[in-house]
Protein backbone atom coordinates (compact mmCIF):
# COMPACT_ATOMS: atom_id res chain seq x y z
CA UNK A 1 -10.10 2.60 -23.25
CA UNK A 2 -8.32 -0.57 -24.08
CA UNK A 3 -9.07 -4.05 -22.22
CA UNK A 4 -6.28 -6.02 -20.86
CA UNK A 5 -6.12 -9.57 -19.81
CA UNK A 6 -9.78 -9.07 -18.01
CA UNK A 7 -9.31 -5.12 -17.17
CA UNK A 8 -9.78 -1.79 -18.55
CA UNK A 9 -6.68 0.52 -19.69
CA UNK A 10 -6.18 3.83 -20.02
CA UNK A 11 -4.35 3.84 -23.68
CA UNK A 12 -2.05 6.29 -23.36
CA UNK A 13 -0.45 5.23 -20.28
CA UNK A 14 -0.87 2.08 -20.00
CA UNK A 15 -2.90 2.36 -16.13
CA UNK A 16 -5.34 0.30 -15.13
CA UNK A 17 -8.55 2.38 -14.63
CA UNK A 18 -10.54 2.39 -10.97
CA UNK A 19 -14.07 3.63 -12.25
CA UNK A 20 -15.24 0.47 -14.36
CA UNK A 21 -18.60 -1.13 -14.47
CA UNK A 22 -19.87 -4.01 -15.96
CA UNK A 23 -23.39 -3.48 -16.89
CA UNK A 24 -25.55 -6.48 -18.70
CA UNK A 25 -25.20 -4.38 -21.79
CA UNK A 26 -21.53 -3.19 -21.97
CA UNK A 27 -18.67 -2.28 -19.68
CA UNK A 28 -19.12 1.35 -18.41
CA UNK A 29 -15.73 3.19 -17.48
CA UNK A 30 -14.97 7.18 -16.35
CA UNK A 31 -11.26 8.23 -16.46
CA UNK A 32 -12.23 10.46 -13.37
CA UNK A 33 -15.25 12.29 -12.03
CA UNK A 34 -15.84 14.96 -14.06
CA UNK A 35 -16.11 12.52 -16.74
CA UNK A 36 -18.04 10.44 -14.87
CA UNK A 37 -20.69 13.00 -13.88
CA UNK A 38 -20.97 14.06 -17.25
CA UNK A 39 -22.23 10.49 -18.46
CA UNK A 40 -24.32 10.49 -15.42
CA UNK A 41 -25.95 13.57 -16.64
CA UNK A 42 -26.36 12.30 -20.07
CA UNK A 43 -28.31 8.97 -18.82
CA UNK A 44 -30.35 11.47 -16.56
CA UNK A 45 -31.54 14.01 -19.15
CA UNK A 46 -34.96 13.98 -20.04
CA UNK A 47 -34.05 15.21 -23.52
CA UNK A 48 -30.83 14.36 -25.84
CA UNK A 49 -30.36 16.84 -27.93
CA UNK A 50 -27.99 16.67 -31.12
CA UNK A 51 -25.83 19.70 -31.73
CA UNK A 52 -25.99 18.64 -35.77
CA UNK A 53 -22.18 18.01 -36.27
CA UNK A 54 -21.53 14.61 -36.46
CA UNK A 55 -18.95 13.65 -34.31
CA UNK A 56 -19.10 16.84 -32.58
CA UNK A 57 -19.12 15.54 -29.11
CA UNK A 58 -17.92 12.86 -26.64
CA UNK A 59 -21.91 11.74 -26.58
CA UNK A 60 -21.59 11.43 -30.37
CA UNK A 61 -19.14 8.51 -29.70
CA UNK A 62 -20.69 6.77 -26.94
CA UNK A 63 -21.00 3.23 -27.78
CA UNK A 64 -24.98 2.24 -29.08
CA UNK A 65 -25.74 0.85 -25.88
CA UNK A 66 -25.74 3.39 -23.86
CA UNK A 67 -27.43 5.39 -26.35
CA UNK A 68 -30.34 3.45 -26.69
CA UNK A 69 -33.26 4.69 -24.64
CA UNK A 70 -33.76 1.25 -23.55
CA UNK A 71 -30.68 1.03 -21.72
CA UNK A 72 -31.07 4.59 -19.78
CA UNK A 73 -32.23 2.90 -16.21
CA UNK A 74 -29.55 0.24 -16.36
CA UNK A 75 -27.04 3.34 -17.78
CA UNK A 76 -28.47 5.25 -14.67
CA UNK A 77 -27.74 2.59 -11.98
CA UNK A 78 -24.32 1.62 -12.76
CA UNK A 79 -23.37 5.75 -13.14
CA UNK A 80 -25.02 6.12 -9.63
CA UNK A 81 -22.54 2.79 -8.53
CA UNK A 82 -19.47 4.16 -9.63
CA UNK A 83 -20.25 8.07 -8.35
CA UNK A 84 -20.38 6.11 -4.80
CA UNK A 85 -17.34 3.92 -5.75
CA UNK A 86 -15.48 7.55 -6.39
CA UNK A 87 -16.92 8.92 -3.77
CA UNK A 88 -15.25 5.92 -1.34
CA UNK A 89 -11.91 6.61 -3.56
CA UNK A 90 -11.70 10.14 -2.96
């Protein structure tokens, strides 16, 4: 994801994406809903587990903040926002 002017871009063509939310930590963004729901059931799951290959995984490169259990609510909250936001899309 790139950002232009004030949006979010899809890199490779250039589109402005529709699922983007700004959370107080960082800007949360799902290229469609399969991608979506599978961050939602990342910021769900009771346990992360590592599969031991670095870099292995889209949830390898998530950005920190969304790792950090800290963050999981606010992670949780803005996943279940833009599954409705989809959901009106669709």
């Amino acid at each position: 994801m790139q950002v232009r002017g004030s949006e979010a871009v899809d890199p490779h063509f250039g589109m402005s994406l529709l699922l983007v939310e700004k959370t107080a930590a960082g800007l949360l963004w799902a290229y469609n809903a399969a991608h979506l729901q599978a961050l939602h059931d990342y910021a769900t799951a009771s346990l992360r587990e590592s599969t031991g290959i670095a870099n292995g995984s889209m949830f390898s490169r998530l950005p920190q903040w969304m790792k950090l259990a800290r963050n999981r609510v606010l992670l949780q909250k803005a996943t279940a926002r833009l599954i409705a936001k989809a959901n009106a899309i669709l």
